[in-house]
PDB file of N, CA and C in Angstrom:
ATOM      1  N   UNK A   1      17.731 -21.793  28.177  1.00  0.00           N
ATOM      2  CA  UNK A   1      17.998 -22.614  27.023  1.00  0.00           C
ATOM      3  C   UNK A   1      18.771 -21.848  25.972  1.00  0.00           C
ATOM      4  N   UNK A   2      18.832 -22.505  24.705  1.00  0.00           N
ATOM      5  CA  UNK A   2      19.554 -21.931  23.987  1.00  0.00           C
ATOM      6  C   UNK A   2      19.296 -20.857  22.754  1.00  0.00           C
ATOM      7  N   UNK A   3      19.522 -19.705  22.711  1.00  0.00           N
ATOM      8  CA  UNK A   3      18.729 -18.928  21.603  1.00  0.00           C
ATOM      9  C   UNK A   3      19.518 -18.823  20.580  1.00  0.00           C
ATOM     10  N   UNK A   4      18.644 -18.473  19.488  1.00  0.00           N
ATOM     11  CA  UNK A   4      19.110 -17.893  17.939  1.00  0.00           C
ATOM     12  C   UNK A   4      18.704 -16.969  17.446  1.00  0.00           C
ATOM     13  N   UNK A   5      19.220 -16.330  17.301  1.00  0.00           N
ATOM     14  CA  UNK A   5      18.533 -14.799  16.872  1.00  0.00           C
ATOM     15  C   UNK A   5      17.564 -15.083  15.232  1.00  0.00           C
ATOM     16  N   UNK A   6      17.355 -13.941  15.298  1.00  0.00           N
ATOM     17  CA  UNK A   6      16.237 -13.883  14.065  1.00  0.00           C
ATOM     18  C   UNK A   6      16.487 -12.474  13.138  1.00  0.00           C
ATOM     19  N   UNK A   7      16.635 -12.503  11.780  1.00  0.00           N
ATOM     20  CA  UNK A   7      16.667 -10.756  11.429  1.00  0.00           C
ATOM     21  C   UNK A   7      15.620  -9.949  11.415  1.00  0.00           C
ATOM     22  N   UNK A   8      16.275  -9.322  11.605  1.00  0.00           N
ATOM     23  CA  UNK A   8      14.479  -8.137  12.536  1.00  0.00           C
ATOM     24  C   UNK A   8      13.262  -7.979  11.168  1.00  0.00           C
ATOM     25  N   UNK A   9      12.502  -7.832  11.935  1.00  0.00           N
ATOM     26  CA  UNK A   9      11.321  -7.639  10.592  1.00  0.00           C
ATOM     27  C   UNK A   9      10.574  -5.960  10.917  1.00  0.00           C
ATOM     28  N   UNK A  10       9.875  -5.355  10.364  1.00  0.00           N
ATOM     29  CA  UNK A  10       9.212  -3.875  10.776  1.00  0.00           C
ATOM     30  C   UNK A  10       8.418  -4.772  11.568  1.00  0.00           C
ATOM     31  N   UNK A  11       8.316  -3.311  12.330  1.00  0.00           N
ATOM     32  CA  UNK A  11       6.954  -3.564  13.745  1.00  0.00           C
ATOM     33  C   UNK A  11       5.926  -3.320  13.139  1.00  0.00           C
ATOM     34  N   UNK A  12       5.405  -2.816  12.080  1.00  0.00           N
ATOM     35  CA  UNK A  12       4.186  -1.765  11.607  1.00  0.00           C
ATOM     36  C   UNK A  12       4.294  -1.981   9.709  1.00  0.00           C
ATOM     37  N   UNK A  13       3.451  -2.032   8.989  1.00  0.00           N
ATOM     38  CA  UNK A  13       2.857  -2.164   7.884  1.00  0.00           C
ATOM     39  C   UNK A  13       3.009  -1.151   7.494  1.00  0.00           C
ATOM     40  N   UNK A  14       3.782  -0.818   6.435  1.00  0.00           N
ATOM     41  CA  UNK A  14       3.714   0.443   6.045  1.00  0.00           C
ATOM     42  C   UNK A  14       3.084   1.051   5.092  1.00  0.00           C
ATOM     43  N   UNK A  15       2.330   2.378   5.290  1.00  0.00           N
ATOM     44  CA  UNK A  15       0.748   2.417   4.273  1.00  0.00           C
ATOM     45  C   UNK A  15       1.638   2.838   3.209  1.00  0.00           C
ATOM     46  N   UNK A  16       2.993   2.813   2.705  1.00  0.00           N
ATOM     47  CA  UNK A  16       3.251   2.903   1.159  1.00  0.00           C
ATOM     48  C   UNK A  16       3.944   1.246   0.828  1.00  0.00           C
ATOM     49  N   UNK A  17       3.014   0.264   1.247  1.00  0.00           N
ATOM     50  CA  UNK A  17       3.948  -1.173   1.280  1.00  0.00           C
ATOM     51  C   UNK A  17       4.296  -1.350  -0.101  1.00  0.00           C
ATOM     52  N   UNK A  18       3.659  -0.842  -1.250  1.00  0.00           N
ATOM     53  CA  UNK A  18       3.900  -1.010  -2.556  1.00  0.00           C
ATOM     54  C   UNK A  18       5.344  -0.500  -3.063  1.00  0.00           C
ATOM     55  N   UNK A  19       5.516   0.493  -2.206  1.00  0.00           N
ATOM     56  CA  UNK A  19       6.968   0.991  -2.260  1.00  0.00           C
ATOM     57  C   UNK A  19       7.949   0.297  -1.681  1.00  0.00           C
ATOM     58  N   UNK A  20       7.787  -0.171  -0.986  1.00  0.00           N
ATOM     59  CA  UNK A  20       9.101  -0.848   0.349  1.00  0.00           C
ATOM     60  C   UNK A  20       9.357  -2.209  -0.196  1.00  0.00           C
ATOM     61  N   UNK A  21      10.604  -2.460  -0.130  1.00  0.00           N
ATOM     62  CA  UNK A  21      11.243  -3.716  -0.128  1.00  0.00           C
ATOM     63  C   UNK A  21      11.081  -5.099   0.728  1.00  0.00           C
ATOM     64  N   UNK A  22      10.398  -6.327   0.734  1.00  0.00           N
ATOM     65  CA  UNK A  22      10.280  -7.154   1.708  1.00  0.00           C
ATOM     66  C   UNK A  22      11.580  -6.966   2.367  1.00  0.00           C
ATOM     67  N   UNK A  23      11.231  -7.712   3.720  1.00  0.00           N
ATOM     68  CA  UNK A  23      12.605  -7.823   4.531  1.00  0.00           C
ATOM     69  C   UNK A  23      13.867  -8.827   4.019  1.00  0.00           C
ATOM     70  N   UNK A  24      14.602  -8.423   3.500  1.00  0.00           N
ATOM     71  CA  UNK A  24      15.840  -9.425   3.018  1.00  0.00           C
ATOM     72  C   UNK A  24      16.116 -10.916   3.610  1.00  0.00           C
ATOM     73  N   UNK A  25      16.005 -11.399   2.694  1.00  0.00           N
ATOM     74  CA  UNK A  25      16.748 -13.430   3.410  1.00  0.00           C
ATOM     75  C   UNK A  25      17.830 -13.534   4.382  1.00  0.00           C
ATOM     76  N   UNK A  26      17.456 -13.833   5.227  1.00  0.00           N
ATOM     77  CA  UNK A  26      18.870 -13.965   6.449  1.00  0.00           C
ATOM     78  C   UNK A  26      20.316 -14.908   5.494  1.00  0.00           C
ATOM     79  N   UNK A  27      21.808 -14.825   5.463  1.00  0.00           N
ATOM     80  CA  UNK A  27      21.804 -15.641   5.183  1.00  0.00           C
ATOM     81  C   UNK A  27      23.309 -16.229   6.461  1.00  0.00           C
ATOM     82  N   UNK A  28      22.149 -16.199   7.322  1.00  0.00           N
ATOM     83  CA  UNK A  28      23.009 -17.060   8.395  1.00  0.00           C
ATOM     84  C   UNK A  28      21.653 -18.348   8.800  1.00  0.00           C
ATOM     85  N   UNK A  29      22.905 -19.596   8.715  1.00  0.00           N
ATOM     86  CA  UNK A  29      21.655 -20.685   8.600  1.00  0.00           C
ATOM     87  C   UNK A  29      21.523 -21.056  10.128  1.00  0.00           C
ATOM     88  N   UNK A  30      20.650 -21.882  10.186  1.00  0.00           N
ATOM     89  CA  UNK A  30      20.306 -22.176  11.621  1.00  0.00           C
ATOM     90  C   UNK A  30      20.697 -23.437  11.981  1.00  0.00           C
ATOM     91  N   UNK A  31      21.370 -23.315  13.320  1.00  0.00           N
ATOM     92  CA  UNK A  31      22.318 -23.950  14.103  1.00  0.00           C
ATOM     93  C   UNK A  31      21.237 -24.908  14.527  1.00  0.00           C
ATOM     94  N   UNK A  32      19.970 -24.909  14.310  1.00  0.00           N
ATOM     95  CA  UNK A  32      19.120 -25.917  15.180  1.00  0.00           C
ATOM     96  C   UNK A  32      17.547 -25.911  14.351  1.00  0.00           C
ATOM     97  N   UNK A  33      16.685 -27.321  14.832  1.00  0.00           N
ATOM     98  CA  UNK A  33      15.427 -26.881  14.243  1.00  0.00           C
ATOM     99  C   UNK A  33      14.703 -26.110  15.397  1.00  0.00           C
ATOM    100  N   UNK A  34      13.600 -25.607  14.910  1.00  0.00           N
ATOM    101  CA  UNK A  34      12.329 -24.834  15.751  1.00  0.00           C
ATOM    102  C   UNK A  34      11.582 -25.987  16.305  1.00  0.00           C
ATOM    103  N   UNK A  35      11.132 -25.650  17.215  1.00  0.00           N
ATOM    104  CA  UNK A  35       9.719 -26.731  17.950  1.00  0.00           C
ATOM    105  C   UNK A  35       9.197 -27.127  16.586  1.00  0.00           C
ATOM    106  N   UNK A  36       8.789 -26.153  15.852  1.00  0.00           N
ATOM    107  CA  UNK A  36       7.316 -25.922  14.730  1.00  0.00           C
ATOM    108  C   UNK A  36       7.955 -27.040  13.599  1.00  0.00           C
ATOM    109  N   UNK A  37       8.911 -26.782  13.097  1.00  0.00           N
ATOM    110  CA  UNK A  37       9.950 -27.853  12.704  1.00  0.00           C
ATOM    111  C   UNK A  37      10.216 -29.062  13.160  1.00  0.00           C
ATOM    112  N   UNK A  38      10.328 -29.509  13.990  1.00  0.00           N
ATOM    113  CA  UNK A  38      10.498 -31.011  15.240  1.00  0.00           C
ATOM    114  C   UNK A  38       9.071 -31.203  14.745  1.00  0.00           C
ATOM    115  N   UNK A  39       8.488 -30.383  15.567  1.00  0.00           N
ATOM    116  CA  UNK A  39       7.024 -31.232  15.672  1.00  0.00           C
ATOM    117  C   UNK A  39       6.634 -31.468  13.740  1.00  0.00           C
ATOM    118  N   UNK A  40       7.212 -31.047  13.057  1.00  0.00           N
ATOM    119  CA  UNK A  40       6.349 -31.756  11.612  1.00  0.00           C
ATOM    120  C   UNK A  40       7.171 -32.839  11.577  1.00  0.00           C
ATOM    121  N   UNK A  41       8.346 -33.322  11.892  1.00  0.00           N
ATOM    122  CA  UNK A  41       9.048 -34.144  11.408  1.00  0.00           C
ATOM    123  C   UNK A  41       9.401 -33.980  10.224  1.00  0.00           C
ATOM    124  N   UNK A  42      10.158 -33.279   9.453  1.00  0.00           N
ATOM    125  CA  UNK A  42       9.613 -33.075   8.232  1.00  0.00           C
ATOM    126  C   UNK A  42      10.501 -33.687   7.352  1.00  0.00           C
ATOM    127  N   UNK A  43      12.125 -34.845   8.233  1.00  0.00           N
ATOM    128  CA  UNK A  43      12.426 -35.985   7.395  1.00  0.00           C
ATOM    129  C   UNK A  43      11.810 -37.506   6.987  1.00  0.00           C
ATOM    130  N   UNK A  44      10.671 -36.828   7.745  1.00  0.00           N
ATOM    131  CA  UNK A  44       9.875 -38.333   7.726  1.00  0.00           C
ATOM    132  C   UNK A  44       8.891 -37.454   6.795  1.00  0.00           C
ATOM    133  N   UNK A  45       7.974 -36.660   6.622  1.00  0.00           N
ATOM    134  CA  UNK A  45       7.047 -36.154   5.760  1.00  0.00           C
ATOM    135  C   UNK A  45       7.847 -36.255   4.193  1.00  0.00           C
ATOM    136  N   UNK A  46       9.065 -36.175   3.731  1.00  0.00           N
ATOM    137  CA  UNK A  46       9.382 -35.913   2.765  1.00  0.00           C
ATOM    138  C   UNK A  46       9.506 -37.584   2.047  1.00  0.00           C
ATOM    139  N   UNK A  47       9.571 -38.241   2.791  1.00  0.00           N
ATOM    140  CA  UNK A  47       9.615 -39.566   2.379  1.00  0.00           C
ATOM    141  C   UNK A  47       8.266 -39.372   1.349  1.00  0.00           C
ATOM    142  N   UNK A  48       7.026 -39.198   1.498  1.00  0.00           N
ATOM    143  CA  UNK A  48       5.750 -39.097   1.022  1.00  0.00           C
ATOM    144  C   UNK A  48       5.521 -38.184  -0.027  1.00  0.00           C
ATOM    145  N   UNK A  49       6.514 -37.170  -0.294  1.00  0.00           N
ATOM    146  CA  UNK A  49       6.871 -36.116  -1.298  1.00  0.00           C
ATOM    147  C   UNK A  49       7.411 -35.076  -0.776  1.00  0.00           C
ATOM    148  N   UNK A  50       7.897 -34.431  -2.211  1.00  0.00           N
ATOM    149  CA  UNK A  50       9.203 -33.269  -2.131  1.00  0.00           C
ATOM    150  C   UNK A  50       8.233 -32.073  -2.563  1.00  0.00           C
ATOM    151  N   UNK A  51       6.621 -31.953  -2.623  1.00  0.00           N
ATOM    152  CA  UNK A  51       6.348 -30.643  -2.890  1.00  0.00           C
ATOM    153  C   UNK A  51       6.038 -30.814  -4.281  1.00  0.00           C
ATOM    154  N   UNK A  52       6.877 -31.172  -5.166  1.00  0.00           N
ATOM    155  CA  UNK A  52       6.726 -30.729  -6.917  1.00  0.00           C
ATOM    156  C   UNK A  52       4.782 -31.096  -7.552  1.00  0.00           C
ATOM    157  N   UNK A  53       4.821 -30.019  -8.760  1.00  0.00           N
ATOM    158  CA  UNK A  53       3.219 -30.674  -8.531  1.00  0.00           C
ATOM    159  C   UNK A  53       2.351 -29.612  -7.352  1.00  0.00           C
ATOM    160  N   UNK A  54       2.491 -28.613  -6.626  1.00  0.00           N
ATOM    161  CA  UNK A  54       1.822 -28.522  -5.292  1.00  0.00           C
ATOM    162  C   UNK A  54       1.564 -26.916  -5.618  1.00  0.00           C
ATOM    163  N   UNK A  55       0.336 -26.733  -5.635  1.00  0.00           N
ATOM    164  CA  UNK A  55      -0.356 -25.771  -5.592  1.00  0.00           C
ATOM    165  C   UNK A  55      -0.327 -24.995  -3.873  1.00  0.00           C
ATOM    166  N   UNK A  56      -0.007 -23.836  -3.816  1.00  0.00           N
ATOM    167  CA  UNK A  56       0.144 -22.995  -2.195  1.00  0.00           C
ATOM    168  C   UNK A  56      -0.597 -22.217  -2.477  1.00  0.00           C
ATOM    169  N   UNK A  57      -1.437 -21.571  -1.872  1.00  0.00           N
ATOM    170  CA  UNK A  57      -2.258 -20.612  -1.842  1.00  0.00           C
ATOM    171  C   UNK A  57      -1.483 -20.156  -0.106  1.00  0.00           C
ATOM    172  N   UNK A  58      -1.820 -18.059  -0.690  1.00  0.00           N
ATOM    173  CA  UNK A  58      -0.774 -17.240   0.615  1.00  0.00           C
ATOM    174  C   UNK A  58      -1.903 -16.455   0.432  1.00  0.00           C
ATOM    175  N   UNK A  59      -2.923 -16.531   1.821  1.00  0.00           N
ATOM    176  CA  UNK A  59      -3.794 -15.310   2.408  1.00  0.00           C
ATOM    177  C   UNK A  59      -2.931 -14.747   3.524  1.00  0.00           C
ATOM    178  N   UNK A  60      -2.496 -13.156   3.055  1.00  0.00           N
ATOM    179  CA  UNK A  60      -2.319 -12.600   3.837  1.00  0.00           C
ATOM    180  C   UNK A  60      -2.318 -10.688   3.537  1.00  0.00           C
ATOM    181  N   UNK A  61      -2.699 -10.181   4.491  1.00  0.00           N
ATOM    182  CA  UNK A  61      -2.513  -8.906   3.853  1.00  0.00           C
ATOM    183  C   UNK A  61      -1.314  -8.035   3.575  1.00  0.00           C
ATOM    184  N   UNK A  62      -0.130  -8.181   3.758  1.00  0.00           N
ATOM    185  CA  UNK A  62       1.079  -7.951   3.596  1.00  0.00           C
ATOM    186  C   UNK A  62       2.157  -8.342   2.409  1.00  0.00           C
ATOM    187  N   UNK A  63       1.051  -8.863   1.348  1.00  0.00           N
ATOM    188  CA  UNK A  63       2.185  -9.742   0.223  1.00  0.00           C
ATOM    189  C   UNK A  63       2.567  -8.349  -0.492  1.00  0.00           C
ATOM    190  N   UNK A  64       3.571  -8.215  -0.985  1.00  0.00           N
ATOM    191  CA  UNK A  64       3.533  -7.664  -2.340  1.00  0.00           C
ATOM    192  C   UNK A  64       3.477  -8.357  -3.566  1.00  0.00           C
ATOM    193  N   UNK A  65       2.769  -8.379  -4.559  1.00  0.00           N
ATOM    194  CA  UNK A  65       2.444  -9.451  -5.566  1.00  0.00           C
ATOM    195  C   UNK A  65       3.650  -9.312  -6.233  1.00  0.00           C
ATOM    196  N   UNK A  66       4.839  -8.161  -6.272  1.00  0.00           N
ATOM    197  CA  UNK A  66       5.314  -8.052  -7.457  1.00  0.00           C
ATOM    198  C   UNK A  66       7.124  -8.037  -6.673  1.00  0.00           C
ATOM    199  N   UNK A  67       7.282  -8.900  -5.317  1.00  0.00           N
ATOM    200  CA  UNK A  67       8.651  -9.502  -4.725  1.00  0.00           C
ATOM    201  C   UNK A  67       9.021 -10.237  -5.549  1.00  0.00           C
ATOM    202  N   UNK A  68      10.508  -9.932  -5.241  1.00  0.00           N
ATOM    203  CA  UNK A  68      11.497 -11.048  -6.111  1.00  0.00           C
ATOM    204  C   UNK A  68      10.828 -12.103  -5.786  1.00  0.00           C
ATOM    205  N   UNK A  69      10.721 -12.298  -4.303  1.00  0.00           N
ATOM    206  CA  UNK A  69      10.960 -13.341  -3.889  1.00  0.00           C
ATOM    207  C   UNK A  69       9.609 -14.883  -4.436  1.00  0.00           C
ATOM    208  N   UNK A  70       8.486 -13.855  -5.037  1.00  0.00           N
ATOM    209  CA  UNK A  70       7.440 -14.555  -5.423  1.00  0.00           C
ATOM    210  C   UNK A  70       7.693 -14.984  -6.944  1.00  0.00           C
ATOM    211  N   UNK A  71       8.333 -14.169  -7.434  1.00  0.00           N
ATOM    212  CA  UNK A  71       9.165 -14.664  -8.749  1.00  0.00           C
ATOM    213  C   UNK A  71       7.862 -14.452  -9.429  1.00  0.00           C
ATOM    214  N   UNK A  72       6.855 -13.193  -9.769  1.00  0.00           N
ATOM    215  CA  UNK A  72       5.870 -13.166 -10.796  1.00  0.00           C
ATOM    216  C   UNK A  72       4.859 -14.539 -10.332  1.00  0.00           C
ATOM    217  N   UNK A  73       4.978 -15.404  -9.318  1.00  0.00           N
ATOM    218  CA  UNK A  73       3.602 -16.201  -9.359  1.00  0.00           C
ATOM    219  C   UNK A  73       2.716 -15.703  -9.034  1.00  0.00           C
ATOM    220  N   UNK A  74       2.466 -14.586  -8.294  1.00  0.00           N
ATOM    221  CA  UNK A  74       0.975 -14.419  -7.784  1.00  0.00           C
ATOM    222  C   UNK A  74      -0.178 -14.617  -9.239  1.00  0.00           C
ATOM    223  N   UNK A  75      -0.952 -15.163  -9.115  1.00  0.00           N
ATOM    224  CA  UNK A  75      -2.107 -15.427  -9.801  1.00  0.00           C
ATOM    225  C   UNK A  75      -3.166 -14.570  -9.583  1.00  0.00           C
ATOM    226  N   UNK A  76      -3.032 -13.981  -8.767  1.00  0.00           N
ATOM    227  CA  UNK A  76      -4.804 -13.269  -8.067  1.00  0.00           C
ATOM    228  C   UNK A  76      -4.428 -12.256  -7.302  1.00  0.00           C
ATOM    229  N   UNK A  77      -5.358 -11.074  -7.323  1.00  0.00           N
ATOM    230  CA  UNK A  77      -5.400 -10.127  -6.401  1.00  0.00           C
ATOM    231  C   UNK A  77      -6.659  -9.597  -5.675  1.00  0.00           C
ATOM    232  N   UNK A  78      -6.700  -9.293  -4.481  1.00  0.00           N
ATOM    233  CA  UNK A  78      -7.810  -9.433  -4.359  1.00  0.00           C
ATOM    234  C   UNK A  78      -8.065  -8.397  -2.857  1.00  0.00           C
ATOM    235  N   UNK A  79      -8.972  -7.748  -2.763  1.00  0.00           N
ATOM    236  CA  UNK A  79      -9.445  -7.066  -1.280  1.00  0.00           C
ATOM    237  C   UNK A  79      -8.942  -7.950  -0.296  1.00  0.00           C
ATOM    238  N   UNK A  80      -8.413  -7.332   1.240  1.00  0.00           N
ATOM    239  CA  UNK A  80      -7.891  -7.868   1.968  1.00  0.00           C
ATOM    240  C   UNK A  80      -9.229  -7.985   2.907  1.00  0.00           C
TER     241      UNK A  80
END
C-alpha cells in the first residue's frame, strides 16, 4: 500500500527533558487521512462542534510544561 513518512521522534526520554527542545512541527502536510482519522469521521463530528469552549486535559509523562507549543497553558504539575 501506500506510505507517508513521518518526522522522526527520539527513541528514549531524555533524563535532562527540561533541557531539550520538543520535536519540531513537520511542515509537510499529509497527502492522505490515517485509519485513526477515517475511523472518527471527523467531517461529520465537526458538524456538532469546532472544539471552542473545550477543556483537554494531557496525562503524560513527557510534557514539558513550559513548550512553545503549549503556549503557557499548562495549569498543573504534578508526579508522574
Amino acid at each position: 500500500g501506500e506510505r507517508q513518512g513521518l518526522p522522526p521522534m527520539p527513541s528514549a526520554l531524555d533524563p535532562d527533558a527540561d533541557a531539550v527542545e520538543c520535536t519540531a512541527a513537520s511542515r509537510e502536510k499529509a497527502g492522505k487521512q490515517d485509519w485513526s482519522r477515517q475511523r472518527l469521521d471527523l467531517a461529520r463530528v465537526r458538524r456538532h462542534g469546532d472544539g471552542a469552549e473545550t477543556t483537554v486535559a494531557l496525562v503524560d509523562t513527557g510534557v514539558r510544561a513550559g513548550a512553545a507549543g503549549l503556549g503557557d497553558r499548562v495549569t498543573a504539575r504534578g508526579a508522574a
